[in-house]
C-alpha atoms as a PDB file:
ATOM      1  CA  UNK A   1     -36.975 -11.916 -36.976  1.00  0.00           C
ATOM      2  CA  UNK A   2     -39.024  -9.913 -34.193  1.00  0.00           C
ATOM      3  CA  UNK A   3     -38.041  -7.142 -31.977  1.00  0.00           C
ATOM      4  CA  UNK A   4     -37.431  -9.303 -28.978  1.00  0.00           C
ATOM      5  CA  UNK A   5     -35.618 -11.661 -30.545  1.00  0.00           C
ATOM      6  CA  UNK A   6     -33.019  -9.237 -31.960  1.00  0.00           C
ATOM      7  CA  UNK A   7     -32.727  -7.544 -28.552  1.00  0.00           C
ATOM      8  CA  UNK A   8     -32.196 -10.917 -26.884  1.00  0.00           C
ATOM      9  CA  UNK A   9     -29.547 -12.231 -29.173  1.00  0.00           C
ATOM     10  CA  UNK A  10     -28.065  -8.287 -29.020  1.00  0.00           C
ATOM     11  CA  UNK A  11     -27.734  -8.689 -25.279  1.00  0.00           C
ATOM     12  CA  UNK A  12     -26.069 -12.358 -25.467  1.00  0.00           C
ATOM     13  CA  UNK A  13     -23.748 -11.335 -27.655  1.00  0.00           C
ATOM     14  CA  UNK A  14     -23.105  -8.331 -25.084  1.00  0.00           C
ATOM     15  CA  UNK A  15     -22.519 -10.819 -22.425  1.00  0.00           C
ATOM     16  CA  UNK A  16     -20.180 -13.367 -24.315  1.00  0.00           C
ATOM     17  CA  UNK A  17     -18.314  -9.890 -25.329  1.00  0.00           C
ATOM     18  CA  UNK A  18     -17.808  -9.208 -21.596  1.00  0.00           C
ATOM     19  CA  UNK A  19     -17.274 -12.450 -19.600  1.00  0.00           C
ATOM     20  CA  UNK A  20     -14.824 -10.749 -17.025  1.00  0.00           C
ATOM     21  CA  UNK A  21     -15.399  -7.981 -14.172  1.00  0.00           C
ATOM     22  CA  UNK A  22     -12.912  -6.008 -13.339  1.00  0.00           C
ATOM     23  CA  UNK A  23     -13.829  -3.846 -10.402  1.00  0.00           C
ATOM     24  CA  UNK A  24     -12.175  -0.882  -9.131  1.00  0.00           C
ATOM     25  CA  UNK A  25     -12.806  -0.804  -5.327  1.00  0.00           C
ATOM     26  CA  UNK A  26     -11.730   3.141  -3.845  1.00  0.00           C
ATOM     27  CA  UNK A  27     -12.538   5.990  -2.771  1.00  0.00           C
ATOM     28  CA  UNK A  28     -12.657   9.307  -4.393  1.00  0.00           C
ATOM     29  CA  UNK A  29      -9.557   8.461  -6.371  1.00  0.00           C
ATOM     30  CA  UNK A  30     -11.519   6.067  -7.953  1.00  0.00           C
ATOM     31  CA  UNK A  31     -14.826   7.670  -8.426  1.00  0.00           C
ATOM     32  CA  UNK A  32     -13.740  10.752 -10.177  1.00  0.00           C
ATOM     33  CA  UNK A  33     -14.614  13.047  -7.593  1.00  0.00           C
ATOM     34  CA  UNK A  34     -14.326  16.878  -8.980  1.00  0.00           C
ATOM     35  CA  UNK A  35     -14.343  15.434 -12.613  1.00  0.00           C
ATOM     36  CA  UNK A  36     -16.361  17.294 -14.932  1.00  0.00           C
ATOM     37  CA  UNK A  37     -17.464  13.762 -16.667  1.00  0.00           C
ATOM     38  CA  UNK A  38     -15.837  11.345 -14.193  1.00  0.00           C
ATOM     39  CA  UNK A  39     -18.433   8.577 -15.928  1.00  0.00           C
ATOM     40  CA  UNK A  40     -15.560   9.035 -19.403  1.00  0.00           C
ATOM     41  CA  UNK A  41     -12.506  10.830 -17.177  1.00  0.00           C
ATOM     42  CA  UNK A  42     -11.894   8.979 -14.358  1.00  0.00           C
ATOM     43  CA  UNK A  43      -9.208   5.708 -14.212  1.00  0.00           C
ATOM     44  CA  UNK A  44     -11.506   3.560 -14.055  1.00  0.00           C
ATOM     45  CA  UNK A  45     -12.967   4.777 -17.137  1.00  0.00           C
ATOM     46  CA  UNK A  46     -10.331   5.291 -19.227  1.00  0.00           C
ATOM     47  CA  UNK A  47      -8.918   1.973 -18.453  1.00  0.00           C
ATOM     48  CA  UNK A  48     -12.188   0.690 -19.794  1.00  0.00           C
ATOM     49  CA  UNK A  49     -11.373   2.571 -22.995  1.00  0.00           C
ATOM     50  CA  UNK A  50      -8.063   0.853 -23.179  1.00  0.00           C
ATOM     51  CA  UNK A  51      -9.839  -2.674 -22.946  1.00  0.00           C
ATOM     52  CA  UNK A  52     -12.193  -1.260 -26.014  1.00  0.00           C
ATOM     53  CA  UNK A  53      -9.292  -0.297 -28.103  1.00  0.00           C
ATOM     54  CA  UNK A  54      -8.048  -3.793 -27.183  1.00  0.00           C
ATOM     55  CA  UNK A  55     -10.699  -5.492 -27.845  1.00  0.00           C
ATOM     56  CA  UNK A  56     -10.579  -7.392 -24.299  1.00  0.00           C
ATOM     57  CA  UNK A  57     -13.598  -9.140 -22.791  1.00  0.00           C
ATOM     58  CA  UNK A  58     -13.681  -7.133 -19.758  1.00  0.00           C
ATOM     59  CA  UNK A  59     -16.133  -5.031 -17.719  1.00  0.00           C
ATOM     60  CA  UNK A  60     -15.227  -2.352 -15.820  1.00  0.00           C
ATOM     61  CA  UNK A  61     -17.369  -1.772 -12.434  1.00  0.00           C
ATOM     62  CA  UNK A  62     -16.002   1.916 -10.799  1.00  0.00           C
ATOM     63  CA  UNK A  63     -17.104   0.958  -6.972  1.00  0.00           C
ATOM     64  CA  UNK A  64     -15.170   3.983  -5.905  1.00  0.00           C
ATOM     65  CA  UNK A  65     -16.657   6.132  -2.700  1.00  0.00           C
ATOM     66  CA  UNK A  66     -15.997   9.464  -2.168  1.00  0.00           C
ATOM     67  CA  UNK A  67     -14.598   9.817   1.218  1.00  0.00           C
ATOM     68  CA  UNK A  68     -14.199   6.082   2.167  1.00  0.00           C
ATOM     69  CA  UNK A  69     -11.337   4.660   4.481  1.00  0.00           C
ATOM     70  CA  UNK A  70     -10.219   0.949   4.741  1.00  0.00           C
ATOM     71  CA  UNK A  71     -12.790   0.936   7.556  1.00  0.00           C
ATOM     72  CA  UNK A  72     -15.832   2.151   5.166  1.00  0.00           C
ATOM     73  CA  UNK A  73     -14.178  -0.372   2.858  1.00  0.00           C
ATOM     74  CA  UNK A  74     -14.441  -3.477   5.343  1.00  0.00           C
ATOM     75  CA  UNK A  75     -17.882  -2.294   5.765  1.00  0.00           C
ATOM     76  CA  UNK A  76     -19.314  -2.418   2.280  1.00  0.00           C
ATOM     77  CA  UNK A  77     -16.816  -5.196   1.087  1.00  0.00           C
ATOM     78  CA  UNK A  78     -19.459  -7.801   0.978  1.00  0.00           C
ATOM     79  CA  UNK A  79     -21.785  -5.828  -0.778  1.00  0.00           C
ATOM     80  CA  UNK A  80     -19.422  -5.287  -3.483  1.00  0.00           C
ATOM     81  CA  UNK A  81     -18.976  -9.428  -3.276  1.00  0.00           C
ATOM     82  CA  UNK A  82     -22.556 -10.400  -4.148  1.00  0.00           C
ATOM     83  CA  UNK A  83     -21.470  -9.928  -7.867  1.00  0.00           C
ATOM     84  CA  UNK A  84     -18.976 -12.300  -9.570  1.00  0.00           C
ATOM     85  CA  UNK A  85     -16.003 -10.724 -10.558  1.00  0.00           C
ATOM     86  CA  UNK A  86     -12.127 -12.014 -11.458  1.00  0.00           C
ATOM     87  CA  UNK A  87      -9.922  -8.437 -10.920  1.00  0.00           C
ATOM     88  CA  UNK A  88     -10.497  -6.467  -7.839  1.00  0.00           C
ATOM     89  CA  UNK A  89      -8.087  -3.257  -7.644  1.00  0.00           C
ATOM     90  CA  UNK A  90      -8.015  -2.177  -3.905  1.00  0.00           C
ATOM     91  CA  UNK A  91      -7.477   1.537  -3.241  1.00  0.00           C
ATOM     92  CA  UNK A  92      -7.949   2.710  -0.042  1.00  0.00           C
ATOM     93  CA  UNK A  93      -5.984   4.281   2.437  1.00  0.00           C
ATOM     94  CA  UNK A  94      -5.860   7.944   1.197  1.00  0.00           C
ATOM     95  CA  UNK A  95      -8.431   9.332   3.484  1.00  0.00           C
ATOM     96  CA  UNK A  96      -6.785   6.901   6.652  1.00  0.00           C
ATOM     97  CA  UNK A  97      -3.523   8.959   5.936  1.00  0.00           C
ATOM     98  CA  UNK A  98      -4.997  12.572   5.782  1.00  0.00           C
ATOM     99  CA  UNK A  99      -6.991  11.805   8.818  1.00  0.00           C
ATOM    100  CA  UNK A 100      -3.931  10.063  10.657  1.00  0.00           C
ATOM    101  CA  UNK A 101      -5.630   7.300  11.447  1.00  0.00           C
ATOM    102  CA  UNK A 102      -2.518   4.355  12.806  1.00  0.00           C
ATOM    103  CA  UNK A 103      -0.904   2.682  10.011  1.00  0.00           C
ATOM    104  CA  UNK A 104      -1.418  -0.747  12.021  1.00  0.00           C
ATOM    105  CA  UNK A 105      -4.771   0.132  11.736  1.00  0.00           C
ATOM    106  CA  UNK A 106      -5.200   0.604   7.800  1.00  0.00           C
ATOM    107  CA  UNK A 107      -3.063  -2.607   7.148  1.00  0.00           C
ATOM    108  CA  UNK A 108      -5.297  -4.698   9.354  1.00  0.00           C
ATOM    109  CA  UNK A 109      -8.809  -3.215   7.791  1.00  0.00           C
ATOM    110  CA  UNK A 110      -7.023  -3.900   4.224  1.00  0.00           C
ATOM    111  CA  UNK A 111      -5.864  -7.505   5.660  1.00  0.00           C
ATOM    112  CA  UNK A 112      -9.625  -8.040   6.378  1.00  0.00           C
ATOM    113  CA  UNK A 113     -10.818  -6.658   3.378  1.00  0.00           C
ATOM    114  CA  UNK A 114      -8.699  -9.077   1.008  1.00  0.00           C
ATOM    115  CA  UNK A 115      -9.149 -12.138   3.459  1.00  0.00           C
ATOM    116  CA  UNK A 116     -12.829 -11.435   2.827  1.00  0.00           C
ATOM    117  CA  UNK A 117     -12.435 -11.359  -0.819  1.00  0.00           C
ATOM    118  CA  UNK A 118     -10.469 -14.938  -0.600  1.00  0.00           C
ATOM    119  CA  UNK A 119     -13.302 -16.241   1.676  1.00  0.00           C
ATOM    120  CA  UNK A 120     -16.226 -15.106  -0.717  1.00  0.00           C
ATOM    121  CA  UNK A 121     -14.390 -15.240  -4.381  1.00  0.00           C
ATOM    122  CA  UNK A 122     -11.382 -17.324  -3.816  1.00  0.00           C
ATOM    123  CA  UNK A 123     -10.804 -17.265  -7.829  1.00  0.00           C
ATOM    124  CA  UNK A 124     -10.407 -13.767  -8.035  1.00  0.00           C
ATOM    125  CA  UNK A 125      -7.013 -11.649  -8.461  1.00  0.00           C
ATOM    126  CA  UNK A 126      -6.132  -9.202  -5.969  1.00  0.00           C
ATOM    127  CA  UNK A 127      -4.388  -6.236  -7.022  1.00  0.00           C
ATOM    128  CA  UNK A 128      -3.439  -3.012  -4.301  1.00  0.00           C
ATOM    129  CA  UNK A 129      -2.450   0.418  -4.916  1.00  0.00           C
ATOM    130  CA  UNK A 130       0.061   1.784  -2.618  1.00  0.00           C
ATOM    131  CA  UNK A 131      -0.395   5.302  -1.004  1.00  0.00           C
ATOM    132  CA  UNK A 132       2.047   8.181   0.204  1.00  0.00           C
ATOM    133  CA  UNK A 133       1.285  11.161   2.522  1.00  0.00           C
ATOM    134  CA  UNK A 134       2.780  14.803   2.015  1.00  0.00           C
ATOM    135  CA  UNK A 135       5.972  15.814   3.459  1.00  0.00           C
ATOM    136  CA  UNK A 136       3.669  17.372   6.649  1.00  0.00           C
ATOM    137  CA  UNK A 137       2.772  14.527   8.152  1.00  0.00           C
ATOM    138  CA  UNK A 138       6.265  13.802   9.416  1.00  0.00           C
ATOM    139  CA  UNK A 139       9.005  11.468   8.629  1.00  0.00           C
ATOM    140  CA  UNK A 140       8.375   8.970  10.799  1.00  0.00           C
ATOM    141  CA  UNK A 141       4.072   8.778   9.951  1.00  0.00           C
ATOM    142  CA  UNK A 142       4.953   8.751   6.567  1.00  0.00           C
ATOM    143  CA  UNK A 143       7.206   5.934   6.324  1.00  0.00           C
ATOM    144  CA  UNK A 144       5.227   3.885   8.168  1.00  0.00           C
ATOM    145  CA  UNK A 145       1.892   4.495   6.255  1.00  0.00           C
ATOM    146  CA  UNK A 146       3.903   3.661   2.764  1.00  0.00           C
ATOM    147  CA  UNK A 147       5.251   0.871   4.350  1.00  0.00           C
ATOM    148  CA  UNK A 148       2.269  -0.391   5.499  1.00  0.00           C
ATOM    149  CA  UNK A 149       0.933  -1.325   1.804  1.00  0.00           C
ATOM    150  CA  UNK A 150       3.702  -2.797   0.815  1.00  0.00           C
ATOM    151  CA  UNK A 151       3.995  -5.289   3.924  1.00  0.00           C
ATOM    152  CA  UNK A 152       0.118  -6.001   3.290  1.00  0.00           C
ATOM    153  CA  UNK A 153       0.557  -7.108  -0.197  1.00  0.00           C
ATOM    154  CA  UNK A 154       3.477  -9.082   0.561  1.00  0.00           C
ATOM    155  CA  UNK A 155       2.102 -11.541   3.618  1.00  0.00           C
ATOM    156  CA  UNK A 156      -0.730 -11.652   1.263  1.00  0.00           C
ATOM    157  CA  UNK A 157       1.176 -12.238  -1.854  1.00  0.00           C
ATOM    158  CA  UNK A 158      -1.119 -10.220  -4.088  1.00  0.00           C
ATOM    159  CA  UNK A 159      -0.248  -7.955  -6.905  1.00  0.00           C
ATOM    160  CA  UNK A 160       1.098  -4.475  -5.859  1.00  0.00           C
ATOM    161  CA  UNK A 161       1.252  -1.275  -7.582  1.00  0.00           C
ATOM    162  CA  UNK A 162       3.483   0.979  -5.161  1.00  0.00           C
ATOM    163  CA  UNK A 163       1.795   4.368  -5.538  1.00  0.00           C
ATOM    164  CA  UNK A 164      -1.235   5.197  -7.301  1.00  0.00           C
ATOM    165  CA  UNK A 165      -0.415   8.430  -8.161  1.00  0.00           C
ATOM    166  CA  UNK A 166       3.228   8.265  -9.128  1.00  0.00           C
ATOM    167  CA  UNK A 167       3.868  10.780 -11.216  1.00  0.00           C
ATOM    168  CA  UNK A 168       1.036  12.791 -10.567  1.00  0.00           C
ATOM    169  CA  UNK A 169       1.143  13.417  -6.742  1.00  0.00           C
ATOM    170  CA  UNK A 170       2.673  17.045  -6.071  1.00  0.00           C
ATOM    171  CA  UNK A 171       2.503  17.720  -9.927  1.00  0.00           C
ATOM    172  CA  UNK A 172       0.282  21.156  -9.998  1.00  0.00           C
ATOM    173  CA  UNK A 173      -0.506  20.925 -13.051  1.00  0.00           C
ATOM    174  CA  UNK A 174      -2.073  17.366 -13.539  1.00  0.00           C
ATOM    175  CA  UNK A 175      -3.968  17.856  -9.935  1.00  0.00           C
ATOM    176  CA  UNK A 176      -7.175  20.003  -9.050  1.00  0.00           C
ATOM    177  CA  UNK A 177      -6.963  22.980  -7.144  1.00  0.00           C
ATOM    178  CA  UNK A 178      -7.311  21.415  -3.859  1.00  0.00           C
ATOM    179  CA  UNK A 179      -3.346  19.810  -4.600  1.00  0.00           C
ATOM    180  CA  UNK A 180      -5.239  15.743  -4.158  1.00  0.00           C
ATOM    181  CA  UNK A 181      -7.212  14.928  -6.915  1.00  0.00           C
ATOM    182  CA  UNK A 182      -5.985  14.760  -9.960  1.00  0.00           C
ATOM    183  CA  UNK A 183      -7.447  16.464 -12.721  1.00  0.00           C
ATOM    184  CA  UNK A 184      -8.303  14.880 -16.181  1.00  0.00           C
ATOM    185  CA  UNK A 185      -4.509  15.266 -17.350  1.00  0.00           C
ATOM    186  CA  UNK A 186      -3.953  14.049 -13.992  1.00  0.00           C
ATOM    187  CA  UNK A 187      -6.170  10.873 -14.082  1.00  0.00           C
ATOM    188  CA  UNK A 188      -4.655   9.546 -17.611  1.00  0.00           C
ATOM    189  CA  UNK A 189      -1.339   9.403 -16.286  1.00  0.00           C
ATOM    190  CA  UNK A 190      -2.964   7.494 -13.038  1.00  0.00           C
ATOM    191  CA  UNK A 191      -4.583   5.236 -15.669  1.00  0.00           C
ATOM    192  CA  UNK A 192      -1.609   4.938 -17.631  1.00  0.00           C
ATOM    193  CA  UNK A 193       0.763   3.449 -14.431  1.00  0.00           C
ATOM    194  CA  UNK A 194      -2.633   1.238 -13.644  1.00  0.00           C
ATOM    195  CA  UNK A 195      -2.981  -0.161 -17.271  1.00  0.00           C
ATOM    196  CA  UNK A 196       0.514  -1.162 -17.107  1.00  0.00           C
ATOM    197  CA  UNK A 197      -0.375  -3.605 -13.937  1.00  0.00           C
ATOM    198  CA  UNK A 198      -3.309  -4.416 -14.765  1.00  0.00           C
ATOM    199  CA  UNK A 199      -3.204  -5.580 -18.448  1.00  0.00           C
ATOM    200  CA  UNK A 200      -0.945  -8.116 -18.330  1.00  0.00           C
ATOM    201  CA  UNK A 201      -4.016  -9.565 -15.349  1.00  0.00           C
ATOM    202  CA  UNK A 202      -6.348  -9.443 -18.372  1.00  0.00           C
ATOM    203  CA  UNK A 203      -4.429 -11.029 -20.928  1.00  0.00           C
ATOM    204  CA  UNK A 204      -3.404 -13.846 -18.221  1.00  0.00           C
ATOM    205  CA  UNK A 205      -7.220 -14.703 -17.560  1.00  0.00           C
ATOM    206  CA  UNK A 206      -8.064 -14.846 -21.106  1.00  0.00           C
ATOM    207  CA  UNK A 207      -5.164 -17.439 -21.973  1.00  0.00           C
ATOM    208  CA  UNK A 208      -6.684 -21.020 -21.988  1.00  0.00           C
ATOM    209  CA  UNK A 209      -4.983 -23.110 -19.642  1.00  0.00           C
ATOM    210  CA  UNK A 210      -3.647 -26.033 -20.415  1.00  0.00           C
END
């Protein structure tokens, strides 16, 4: 058997081993930003090491941004959309909080952003993370920004993960020094809380249907 042919078969076999995209769709949360190795340490990644040890057929694609907003999201949403993909884990929102941008505002850039999704990849499951903002942004900011997600995902009816970093926001010692990113401790608990919305998602879409 030649070269090519062993590569080619290698690479089918690749493909038939990962027939599902799961895509992470963020901002700095998601790409790992002050990570030493945020290609093996961030969620993202490590929740593709859980669908290893699993043995899933899933891809993970990390389209996280540092520094992106719901309104960078709406932006590059369609580029993200030229690939197909069945899982798409929204989180956005951080950066609209710490700027105090109008919660109004992030829900209807995330509306737009999953209405786009259901336009271009009406097959695909929706899943969004939930943000909270520190006790200095004031009472009333606060609980309308955490409000806002949840009133999103439910006039959308999509699955909703409440706050991304539970158990890690305000924790010093699974965050960086700048008291928002989580550090590598940090970012297995955030996988951890995503694995345990997301898997059941995987599990669902390989079931046969009947």
């Amino acid at each position: 058997m030649c070269l090519i042919t062993v590569l080619l078969l290698a690479t089918t076999s690749l493909l038939k081993a990962q027939n599902h995209t799961l895509v992470f769709f963020g901002d700095s949360l998601t790409a790992g930003y002050g990570l030493e190795n945020p290609e093996l340490e961030s969620f993202p990644a490590l929740i593709q090491t859980k669908i290893a040890q699993e043995h899933l057929p899933w891809r993970v694609v990390n389209a996280g941004l540092s520094g992106d907003t719901t309104s960078g999201g709406l932006m590059r949403i369609d580029w993200i959309l030229r690939q197909p993909l069945d899982i798409i884990f929204i989180e956005l929102g951080a950066n609209d909080g710490l700027r105090g941008i109008a919660p109004q505002t992030m829900a209807s850039n995330l509306r737009s952003i999953i209405n786009r999704i259901r336009s271009k990849q009406p097959r695909a499951t929706i899943v969004l993370a939930g943000m909270q903002m520190p006790i200095n942004y004031g009472e009333a900011y606060r609980k309308a920004y955490t409000q806002a997600f949840a009133d999103v995902a439910e006039n959308a009816k999509i699955v909703f993960e409440p706050f991304l970093l539970d158990g890690v926001g305000g924790v010093a010692a699974l965050n960086q020094a700048d008291s928002i990113h989580p550090n590598a401790d940090g970012a297995r608990v955030v996988a951890d809380g995503v694995w345990k919305i997301i898997h059941s998602l995987l599990i669902k879409h390989d079931t046969p249907k009947r």
